[in-house]
Protein backbone atom coordinates (compact mmCIF):
# COMPACT_ATOMS: atom_id res chain seq x y z
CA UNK A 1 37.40 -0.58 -9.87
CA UNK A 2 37.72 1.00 -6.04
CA UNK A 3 34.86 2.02 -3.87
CA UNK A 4 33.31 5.37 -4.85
CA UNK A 5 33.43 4.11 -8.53
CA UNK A 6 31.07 1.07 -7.34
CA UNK A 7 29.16 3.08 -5.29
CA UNK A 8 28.51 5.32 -8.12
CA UNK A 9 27.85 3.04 -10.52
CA UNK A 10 25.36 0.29 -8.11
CA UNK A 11 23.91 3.29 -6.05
CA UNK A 12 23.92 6.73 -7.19
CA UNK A 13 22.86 6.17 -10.53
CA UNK A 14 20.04 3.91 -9.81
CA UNK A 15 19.12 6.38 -7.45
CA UNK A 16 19.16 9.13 -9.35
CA UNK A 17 16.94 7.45 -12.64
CA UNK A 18 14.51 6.46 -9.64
CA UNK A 19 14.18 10.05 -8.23
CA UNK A 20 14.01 11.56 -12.00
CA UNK A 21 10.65 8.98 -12.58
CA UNK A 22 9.45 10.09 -8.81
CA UNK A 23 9.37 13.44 -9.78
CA UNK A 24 8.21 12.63 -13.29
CA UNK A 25 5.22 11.37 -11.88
CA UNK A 26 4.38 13.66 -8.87
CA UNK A 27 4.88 16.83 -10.96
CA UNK A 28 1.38 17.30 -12.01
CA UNK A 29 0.48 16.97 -8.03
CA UNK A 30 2.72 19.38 -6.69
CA UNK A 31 1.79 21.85 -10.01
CA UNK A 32 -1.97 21.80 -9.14
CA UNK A 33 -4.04 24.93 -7.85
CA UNK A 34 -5.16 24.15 -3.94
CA UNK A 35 -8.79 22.50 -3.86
CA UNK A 36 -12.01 23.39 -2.71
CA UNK A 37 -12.35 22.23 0.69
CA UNK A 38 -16.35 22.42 1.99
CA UNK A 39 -16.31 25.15 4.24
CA UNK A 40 -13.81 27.12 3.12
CA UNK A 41 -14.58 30.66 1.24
CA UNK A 42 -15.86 31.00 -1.90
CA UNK A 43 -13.71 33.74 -3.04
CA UNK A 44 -14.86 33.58 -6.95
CA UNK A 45 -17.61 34.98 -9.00
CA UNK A 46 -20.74 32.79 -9.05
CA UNK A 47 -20.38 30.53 -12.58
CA UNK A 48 -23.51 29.52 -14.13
CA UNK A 49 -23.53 26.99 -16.60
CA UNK A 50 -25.81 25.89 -19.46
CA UNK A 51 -25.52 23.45 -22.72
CA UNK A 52 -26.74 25.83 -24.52
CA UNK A 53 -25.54 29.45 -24.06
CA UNK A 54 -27.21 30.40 -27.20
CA UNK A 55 -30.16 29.48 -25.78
CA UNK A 56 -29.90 31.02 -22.35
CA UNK A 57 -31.63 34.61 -22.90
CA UNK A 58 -34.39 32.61 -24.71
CA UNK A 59 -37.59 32.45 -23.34
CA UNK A 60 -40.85 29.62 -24.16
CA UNK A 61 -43.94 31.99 -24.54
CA UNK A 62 -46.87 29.72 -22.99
CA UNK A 63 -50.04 31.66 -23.49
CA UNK A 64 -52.78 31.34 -20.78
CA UNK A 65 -56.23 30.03 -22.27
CA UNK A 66 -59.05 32.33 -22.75
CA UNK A 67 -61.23 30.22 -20.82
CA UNK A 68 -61.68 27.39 -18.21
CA UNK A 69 -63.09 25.45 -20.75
CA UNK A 70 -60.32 26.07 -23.15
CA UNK A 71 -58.56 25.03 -20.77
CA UNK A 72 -59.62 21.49 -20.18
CA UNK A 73 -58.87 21.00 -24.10
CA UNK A 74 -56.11 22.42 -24.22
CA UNK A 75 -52.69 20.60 -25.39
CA UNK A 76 -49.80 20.94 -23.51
CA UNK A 77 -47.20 22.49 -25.39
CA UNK A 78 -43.98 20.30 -26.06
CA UNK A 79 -40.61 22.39 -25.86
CA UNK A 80 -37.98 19.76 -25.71
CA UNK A 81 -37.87 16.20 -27.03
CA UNK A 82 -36.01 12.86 -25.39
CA UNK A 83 -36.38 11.16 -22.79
CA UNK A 84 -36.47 7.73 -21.51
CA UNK A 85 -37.52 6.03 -25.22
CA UNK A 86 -34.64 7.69 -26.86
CA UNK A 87 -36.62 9.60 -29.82
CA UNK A 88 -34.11 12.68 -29.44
């Protein structure tokens, strides 16, 4: 065996297998969108989200009482359920 084929063989193809799993492995890096930096613009339209989009037009009708004394009896009225006990 001379010199280049040793080289070749103890270098270059180690080296090679090494940059194919570098670039394996920073592809999704280099592939990315830039980020959001704070203070940069905010070139996009404003996103609103919700859990429930079905929902989101929906409105809870709470009806005022006649009276202050209706008032002081009056329930609440419950729209959603949970909380720190769990009972969802």
């Amino acid at each position: 065996m001379n010199v280049v084929e040793t080289l070749l063989v103890f270098a270059l193809i180690p080296l090679a297998i090494y940059g194919v799993i570098a670039l394996l492995t920073l592809w999704p890096k280099f592939a990315r969108t830039p980020r959001y930096r704070p203070g940069q613009d905010w070139d996009y339209e404003p996103v609103w989200w919700t859990a429930n989009p079905a929902g989101v037009g929906a409105r809870v009708n709470h009806s005022a009482p006649a009276s202050t004394a209706d008032a002081a009896t009056a329930q609440p009225v419950r729209t959603a359920r949970g909380g720190a006990r769990g009972s969802w």
